[in-house]
Protein backbone atom coordinates (compact mmCIF):
# COMPACT_ATOMS: atom_id res chain seq x y z
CA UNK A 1 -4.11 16.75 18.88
CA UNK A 2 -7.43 16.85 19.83
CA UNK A 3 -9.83 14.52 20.28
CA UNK A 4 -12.94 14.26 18.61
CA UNK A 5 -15.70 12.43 16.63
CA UNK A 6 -14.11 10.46 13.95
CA UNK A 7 -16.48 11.73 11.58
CA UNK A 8 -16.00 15.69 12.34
CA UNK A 9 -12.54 15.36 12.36
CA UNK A 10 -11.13 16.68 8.68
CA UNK A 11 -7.85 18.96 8.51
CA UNK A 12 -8.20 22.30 7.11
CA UNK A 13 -7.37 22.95 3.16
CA UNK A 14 -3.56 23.81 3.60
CA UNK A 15 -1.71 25.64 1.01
CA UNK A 16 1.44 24.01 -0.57
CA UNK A 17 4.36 25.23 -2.39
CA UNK A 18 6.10 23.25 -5.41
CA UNK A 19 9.15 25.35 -6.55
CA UNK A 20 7.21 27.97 -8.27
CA UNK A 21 4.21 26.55 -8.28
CA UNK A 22 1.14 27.00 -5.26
CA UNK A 23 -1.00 24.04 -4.78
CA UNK A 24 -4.16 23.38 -2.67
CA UNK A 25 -4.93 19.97 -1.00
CA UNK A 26 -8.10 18.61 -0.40
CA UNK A 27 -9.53 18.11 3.26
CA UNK A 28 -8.60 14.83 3.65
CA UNK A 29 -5.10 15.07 4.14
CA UNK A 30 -6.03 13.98 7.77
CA UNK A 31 -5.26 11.26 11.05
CA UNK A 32 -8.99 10.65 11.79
CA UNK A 33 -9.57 9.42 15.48
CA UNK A 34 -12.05 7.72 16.79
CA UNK A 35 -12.72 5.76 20.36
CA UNK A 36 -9.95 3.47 21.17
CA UNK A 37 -9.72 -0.29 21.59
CA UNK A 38 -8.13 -3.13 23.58
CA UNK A 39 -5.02 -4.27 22.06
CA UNK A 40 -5.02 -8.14 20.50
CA UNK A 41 -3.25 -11.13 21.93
CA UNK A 42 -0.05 -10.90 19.90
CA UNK A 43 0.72 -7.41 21.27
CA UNK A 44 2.65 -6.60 24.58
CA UNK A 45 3.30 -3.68 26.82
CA UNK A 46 5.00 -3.64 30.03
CA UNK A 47 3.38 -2.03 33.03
CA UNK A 48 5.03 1.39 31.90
CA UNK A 49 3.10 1.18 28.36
CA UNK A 50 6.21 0.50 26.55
CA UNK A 51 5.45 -1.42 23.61
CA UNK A 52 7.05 -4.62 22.44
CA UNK A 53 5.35 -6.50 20.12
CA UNK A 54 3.48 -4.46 17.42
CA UNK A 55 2.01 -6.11 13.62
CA UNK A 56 2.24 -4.25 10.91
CA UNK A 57 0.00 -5.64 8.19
CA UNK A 58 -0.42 -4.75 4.39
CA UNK A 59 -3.39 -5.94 2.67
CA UNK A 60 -4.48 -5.05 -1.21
CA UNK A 61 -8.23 -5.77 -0.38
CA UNK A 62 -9.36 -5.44 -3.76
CA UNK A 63 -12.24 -2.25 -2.34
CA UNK A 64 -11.98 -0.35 -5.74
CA UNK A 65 -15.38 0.33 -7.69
CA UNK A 66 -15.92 0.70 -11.09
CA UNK A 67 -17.38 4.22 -10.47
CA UNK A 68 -17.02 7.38 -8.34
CA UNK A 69 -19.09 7.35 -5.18
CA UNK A 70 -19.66 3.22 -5.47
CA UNK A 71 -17.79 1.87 -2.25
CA UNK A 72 -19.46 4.98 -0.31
CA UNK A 73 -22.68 3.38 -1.93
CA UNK A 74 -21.52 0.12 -1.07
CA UNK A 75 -20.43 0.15 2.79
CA UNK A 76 -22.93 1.92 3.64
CA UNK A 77 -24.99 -0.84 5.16
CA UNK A 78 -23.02 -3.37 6.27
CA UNK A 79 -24.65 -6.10 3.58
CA UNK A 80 -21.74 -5.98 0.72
CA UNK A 81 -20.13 -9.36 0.90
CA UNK A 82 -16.48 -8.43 -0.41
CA UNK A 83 -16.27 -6.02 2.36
CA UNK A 84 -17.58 -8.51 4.94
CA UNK A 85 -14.87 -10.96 3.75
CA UNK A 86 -12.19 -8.48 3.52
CA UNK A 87 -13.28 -7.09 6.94
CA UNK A 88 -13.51 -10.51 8.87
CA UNK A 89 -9.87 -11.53 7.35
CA UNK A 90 -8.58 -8.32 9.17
CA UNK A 91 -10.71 -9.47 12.14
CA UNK A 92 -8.58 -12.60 12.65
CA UNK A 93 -5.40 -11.41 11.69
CA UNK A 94 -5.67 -8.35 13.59
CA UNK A 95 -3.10 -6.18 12.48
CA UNK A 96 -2.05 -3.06 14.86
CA UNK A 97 -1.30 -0.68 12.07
CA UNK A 98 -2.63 -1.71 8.48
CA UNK A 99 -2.14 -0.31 5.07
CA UNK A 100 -5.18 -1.66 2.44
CA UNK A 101 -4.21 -0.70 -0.97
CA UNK A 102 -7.04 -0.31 -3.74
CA UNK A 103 -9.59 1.15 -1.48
CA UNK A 104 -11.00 4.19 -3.52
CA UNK A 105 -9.89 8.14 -2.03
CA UNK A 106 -13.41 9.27 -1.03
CA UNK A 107 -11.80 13.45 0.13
CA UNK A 108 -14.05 13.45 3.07
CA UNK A 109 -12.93 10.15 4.48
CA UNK A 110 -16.49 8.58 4.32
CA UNK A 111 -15.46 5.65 2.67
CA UNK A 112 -12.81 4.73 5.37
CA UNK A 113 -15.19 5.66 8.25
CA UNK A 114 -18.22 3.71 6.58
CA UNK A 115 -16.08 0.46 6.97
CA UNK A 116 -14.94 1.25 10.38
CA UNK A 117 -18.22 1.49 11.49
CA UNK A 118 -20.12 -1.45 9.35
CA UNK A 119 -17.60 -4.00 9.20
CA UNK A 120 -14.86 -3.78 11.40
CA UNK A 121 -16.83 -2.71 14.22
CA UNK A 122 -18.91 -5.53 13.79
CA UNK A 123 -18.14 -9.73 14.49
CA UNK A 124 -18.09 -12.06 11.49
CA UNK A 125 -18.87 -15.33 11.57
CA UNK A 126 -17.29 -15.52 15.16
CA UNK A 127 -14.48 -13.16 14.36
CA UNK A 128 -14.15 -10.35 16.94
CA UNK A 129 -14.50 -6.58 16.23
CA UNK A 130 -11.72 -5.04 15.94
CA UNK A 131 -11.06 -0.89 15.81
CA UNK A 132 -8.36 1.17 14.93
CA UNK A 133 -8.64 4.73 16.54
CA UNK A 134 -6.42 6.53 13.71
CA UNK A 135 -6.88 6.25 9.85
CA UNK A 136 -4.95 8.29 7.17
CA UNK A 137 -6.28 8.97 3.43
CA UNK A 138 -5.06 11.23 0.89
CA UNK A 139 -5.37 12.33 -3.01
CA UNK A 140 -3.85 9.80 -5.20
CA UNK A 141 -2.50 10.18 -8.63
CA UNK A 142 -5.30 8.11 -9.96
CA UNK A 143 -7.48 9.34 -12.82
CA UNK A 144 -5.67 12.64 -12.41
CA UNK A 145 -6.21 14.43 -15.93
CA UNK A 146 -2.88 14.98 -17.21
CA UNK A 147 -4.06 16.82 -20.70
CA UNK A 148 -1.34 14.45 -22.48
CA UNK A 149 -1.57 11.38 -24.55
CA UNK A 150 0.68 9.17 -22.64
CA UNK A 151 -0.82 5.94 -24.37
CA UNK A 152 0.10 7.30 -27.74
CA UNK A 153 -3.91 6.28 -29.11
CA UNK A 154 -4.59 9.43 -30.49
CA UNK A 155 -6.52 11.28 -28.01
CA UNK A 156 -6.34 12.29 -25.23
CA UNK A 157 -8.34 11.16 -22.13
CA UNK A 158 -8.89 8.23 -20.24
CA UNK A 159 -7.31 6.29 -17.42
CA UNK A 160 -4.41 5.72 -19.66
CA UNK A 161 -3.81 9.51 -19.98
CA UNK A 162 -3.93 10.16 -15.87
CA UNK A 163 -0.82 10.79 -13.63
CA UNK A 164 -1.62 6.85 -12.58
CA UNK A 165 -4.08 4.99 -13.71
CA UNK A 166 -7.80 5.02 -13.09
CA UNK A 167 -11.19 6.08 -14.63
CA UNK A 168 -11.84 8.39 -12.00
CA UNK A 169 -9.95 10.30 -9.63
CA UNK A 170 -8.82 8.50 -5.95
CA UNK A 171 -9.88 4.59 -8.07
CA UNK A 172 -7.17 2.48 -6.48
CA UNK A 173 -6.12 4.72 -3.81
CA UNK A 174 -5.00 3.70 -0.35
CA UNK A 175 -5.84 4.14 3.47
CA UNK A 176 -4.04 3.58 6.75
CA UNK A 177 -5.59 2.03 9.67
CA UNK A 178 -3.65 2.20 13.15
CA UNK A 179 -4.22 1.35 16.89
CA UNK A 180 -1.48 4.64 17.19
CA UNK A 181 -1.48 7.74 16.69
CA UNK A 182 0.40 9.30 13.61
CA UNK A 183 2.17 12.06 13.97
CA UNK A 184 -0.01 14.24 11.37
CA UNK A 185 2.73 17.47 11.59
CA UNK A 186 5.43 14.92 10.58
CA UNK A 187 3.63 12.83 7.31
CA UNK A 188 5.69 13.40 4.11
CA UNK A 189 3.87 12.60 0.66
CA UNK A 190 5.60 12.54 -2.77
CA UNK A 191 2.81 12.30 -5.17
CA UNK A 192 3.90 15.36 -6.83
CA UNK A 193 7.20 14.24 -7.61
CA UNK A 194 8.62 14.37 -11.05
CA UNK A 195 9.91 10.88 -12.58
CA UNK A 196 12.51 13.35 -14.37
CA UNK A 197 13.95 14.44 -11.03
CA UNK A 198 15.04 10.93 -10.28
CA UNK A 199 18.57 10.38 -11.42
CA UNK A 200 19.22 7.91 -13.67
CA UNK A 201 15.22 6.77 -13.87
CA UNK A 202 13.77 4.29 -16.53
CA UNK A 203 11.87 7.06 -18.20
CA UNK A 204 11.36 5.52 -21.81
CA UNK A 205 12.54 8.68 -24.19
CA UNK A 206 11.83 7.22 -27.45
CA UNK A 207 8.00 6.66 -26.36
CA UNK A 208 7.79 9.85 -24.21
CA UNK A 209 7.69 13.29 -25.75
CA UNK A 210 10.05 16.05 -23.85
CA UNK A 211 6.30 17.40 -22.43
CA UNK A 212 5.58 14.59 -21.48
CA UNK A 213 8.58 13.32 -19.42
CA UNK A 214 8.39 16.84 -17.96
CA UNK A 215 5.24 16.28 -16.90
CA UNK A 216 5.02 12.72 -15.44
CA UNK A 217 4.88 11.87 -12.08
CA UNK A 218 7.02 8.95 -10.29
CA UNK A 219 4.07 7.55 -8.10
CA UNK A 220 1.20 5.96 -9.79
CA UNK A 221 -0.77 6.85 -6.63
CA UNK A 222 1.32 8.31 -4.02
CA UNK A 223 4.05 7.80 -1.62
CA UNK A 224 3.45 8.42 2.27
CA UNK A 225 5.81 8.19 5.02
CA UNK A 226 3.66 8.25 8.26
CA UNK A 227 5.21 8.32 11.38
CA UNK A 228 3.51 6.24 13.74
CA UNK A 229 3.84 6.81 17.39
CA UNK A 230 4.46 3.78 19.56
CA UNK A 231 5.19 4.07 23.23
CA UNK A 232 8.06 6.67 23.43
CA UNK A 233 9.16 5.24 19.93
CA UNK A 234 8.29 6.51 16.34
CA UNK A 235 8.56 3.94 13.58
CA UNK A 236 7.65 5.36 10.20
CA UNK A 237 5.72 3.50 8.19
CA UNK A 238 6.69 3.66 4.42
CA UNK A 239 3.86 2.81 1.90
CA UNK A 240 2.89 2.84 -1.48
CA UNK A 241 1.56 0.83 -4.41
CA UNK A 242 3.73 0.91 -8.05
CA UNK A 243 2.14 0.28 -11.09
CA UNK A 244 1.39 -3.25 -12.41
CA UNK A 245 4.53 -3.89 -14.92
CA UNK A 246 2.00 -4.83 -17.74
CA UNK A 247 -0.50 -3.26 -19.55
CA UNK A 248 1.94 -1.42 -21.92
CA UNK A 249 4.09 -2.17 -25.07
CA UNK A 250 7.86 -3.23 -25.91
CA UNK A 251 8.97 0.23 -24.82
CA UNK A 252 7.89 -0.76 -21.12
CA UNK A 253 6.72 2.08 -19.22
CA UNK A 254 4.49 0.73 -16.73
CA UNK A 255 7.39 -2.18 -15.82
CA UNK A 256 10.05 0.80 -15.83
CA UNK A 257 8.20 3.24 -13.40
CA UNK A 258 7.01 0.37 -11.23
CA UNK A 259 10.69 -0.31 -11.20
CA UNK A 260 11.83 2.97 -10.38
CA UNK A 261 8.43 3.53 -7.90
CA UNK A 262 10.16 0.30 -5.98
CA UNK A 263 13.96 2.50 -6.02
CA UNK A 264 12.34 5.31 -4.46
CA UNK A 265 11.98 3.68 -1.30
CA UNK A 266 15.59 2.54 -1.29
CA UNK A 267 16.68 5.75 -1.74
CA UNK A 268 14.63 6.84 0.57
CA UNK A 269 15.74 4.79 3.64
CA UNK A 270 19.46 4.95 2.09
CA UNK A 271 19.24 8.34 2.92
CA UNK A 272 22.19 11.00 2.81
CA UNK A 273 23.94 11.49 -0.77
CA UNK A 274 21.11 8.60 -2.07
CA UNK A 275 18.16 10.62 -1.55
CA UNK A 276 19.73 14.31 -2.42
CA UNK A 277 17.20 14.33 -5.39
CA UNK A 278 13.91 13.30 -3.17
CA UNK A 279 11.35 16.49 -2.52
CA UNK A 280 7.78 16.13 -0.93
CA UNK A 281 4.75 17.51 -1.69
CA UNK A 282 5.22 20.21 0.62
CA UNK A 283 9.12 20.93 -1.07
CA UNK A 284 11.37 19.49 2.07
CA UNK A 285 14.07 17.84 0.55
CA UNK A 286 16.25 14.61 1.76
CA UNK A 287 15.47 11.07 2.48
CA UNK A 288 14.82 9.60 6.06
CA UNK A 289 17.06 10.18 9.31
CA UNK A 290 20.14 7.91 9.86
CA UNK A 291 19.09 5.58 12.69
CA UNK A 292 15.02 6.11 12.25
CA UNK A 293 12.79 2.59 12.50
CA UNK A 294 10.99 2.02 9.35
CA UNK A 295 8.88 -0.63 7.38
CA UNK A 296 8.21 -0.27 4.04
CA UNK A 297 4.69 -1.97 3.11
CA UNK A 298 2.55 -2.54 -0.13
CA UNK A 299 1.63 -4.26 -3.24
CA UNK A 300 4.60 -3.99 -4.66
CA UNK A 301 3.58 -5.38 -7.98
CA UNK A 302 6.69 -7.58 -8.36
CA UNK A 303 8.13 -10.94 -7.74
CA UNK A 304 12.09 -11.20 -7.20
CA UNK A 305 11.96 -14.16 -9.79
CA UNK A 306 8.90 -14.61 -11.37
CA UNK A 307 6.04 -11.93 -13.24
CA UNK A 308 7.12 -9.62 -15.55
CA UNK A 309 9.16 -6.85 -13.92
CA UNK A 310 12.04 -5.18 -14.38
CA UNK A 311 14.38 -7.75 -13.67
CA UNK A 312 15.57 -7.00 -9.91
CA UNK A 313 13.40 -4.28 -9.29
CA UNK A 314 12.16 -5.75 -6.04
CA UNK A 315 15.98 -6.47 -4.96
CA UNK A 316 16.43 -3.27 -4.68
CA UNK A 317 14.72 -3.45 -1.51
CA UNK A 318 15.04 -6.67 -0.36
CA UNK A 319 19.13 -6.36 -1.14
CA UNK A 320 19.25 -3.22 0.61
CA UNK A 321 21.48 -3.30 3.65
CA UNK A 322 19.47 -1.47 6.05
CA UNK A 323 15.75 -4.00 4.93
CA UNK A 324 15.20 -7.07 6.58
CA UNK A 325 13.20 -9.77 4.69
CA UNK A 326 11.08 -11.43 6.83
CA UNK A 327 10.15 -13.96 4.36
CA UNK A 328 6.79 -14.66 5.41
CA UNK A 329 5.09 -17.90 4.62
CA UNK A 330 1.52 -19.50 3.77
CA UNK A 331 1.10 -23.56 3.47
CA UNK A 332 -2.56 -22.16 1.19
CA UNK A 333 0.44 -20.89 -1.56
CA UNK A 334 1.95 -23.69 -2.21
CA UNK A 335 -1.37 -26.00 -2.16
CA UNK A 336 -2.55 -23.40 -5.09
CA UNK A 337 0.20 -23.84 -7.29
CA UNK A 338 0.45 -27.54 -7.44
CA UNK A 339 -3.82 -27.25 -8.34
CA UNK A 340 -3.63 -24.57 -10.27
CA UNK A 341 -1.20 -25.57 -12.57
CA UNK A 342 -0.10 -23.39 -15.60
CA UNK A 343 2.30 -20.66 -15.15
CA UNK A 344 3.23 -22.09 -11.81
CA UNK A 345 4.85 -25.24 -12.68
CA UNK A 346 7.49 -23.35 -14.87
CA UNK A 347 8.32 -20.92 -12.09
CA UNK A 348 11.72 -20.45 -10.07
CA UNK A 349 10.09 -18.69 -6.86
CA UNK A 350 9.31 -21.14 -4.07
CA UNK A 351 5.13 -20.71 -3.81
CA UNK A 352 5.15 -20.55 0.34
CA UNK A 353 6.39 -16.66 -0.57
CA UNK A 354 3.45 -16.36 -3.08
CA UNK A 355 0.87 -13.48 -1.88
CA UNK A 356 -1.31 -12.75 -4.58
CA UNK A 357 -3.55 -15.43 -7.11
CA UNK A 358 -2.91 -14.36 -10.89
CA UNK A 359 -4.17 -16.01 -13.93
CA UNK A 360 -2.43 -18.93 -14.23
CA UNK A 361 -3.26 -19.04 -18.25
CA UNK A 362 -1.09 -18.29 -19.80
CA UNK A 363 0.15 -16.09 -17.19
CA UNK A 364 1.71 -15.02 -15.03
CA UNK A 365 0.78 -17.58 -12.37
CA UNK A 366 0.94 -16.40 -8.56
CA UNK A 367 3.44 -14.03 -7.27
CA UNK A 368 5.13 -12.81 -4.28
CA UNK A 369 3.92 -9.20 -5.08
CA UNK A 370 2.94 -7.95 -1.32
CA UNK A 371 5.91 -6.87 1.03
CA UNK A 372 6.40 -5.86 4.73
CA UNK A 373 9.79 -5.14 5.00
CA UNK A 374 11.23 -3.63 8.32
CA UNK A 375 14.57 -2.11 9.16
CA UNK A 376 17.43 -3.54 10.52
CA UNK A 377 17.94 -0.89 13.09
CA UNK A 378 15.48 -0.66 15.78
CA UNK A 379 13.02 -3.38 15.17
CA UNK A 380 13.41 -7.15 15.59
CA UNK A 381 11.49 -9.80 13.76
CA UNK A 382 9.53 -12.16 15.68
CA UNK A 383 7.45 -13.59 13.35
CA UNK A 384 5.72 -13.33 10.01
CA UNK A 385 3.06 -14.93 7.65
CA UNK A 386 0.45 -14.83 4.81
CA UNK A 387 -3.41 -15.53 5.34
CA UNK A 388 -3.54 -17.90 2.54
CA UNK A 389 -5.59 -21.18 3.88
CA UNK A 390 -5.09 -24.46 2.74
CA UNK A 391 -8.39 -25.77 0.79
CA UNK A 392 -9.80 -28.20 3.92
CA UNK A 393 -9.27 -24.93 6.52
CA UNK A 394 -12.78 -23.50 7.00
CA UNK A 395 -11.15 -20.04 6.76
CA UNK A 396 -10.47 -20.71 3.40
CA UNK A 397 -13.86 -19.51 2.40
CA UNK A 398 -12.29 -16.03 2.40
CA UNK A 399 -9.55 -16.45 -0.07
CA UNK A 400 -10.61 -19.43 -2.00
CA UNK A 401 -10.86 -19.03 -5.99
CA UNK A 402 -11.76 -16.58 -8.76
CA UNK A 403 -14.18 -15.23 -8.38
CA UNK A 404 -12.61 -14.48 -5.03
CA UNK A 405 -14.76 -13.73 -2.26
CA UNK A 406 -11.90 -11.06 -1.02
CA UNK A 407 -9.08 -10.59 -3.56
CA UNK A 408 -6.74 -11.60 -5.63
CA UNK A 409 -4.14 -11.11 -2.89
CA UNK A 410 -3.23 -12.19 0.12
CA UNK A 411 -2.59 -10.21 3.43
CA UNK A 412 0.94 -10.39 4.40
CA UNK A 413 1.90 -9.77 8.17
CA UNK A 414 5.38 -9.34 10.54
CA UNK A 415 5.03 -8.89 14.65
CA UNK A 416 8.09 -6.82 15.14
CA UNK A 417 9.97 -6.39 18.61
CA UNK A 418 10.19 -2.50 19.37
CA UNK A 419 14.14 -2.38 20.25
């Protein structure tokens, strides 16, 4: 494609057909270069340019606003603390390709720009710049209207009553950020797909009306599956962000679709006879190619022992046969549990795996909730970790303790051999 500004590049409005029905995207479906950058220490490339080493980093920084148009408002000078944290955390883990969940849809793409340019372009406290030529947004099921009352209240409205939750449209959404390109003619989305069109899904019937089970939608934001170009090697990079499994009632919808949300990706990279049922957004049918590199990355909103999903839902992933679990690692995890008490002393998951900082009182304690999860075929681990410093580390001034001066989570990083 061709190059140009970052901020003049926006795709066209393309038309989409659903079965019967003809939908029209917003602009931002779009790869948005920019100038490139020098590559950082942990990546390699041989004389030819064939890449070895590559990071793949997922991050839930925590950049939602309360209101539409905020984080434009916000990172627009480069004086929002959050943002500076969040930024400087990226700085000195320095991912190649990076997914942040909860950072607000903006259609135009002037939300991720803004950040490019304010805070990632610029040092932090002695942490170098860092750019990433490519970023990908798109709409998220997020404060979508539905017209329904799926919360059963009595009216209808509401971030309860959206396709996935949010007071406004794009609130929680989620952006790409990559050193490579992405191969824009090959991106698959799915946040138009039914939950009723997954065989043998959680849907709860007794809480659900028929209209509304026709109606729902599996992804609480959306599902992407970018194919990032590395070398003469494509890896696609599988990323989403189910539901919290809370916030609901005995009949357990949000824990059952964030369980299901979870078994999409299985399916997904299962492929053949598993994924028969899958559809994009743009109606291709079938899961991913036998033999294709993936990793699957995001806040997956649940722990394999601990929290209160679906028992197993993360398994399915982590038990799959073609996912390797990297089983990343933080010494700041454990340090948190022992001094933060609560929840975490009755727990059964070892707190080194633990990514994100929950209430502790009465619950549910830290989690392992954030994943990057490559394939077995086609991509070697060579090492992994969580930024998650202990108390006396100086860096721990960027995680450290509600009110957190980042997030609630933690990023969560694998350097992957390119086989």
């Amino acid at each position: 494609m061709t190059t140009l500004s970052r901020a003049r590049l926006v795709a066209l409005p393309s038309l989409l057909l659903l079965g019967a029905g003809l939908l029209t995207t917003t602009p931002a479906d779009a790869v948005r270069p920019a100038a490139g950058a020098g590559h950082p220490a942990h990546h390699r490339a041989d004389d030819a340019g064939r890449t070895h080493t590559v990071r793949f980093q997922t991050f839930n920084a925590s950049l939602n606003r309360a209101r539409a148009g905020q984080l434009v408002t916000d990172l627009s000078t480069p004086d929002d603390a959050q943002a500076a944290a969040v930024a400087e955390i990226i700085q000195r883990t320095r991912p190649d390709v990076l997914l942040l969940n909860e950072f607000d849809y903006v259609p135009d793409g002037t939300a991720v720009d803004l950040f490019r340019d304010n805070y990632l372009a610029r040092a932090h406290d002695g942490a170098a710049p860092i750019d990433y030529p490519y970023a990908y947004v798109a709409p998220s099921n997020t404060g979508v209207p539905t017209g329904l009352d799926l919360d059963d209240n009595g009216t209808v409205g509401g971030g309860n009553d959206a396709y996935g939750f949010g007071d406004f449209e794009g609130q929680y959404g989620m952006v790409v950020l990559s050193k490579y390109p992405i191969r824009t003619q090959q991106v698959r989305t799915f946040r138009l797909f039914r939950w009723a069109d997954m065989p043998g899904n959680l849907i709860p019937t007794d809480f659900y009306t028929p209209e509304e089970q026709a109606a729902l939608r599996l992804s609480s934001k959306s599902h992407w599956d970018l194919p990032i170009r590395i070398g003469h090697r494509t890896v696609h990079f599988l990323v989403s962000h189910p539901t919290p499994p809370t916030f609901d009632g005995p009949e357990d919808r949000n824990g059952r679709r964030n369980h299901d949300e979870i078994r999409f990706w299985s399916d997904y990279v299962t492929g053949g006879a598993a994924a028969r049922y899958v559809y994009d957004d743009h109606g291709r049918r079938g899961g991913l190619a036998q033999g294709a590199s993936f990793v699957i990355s995001g806040d997956q909103n649940a722990d394999p022992l601990d929290g209160d999903s679906v028992a197993a839902a993360v398994d399915q992933l982590l038990d799959n046969p073609r996912v390797v679990d990297p089983l990343p690692t933080s010494a700041g995890g454990p340090e948190a549990a022992v001094l933060q008490g609560g929840a975490n002393a009755t727990h059964r998951g070892d707190p080194r795996f633990d990514t994100a900082d929950f209430n502790d009182s009465p619950a549910p304690g830290n989690l392992r909730a954030d994943y990057v999860l490559p394939s077995r075929r086609g991509l070697q681990v060579r090492d992994a970790g969580i930024f998650w410093p202990v108390s006396s580390d100086p860096l721990s001034r960027l995680t450290g303790s509600f009110p957190f001066p980042s997030s609630d989570h933690r990023t969560v990083w694998v350097d992957l051999d390119l086989r």
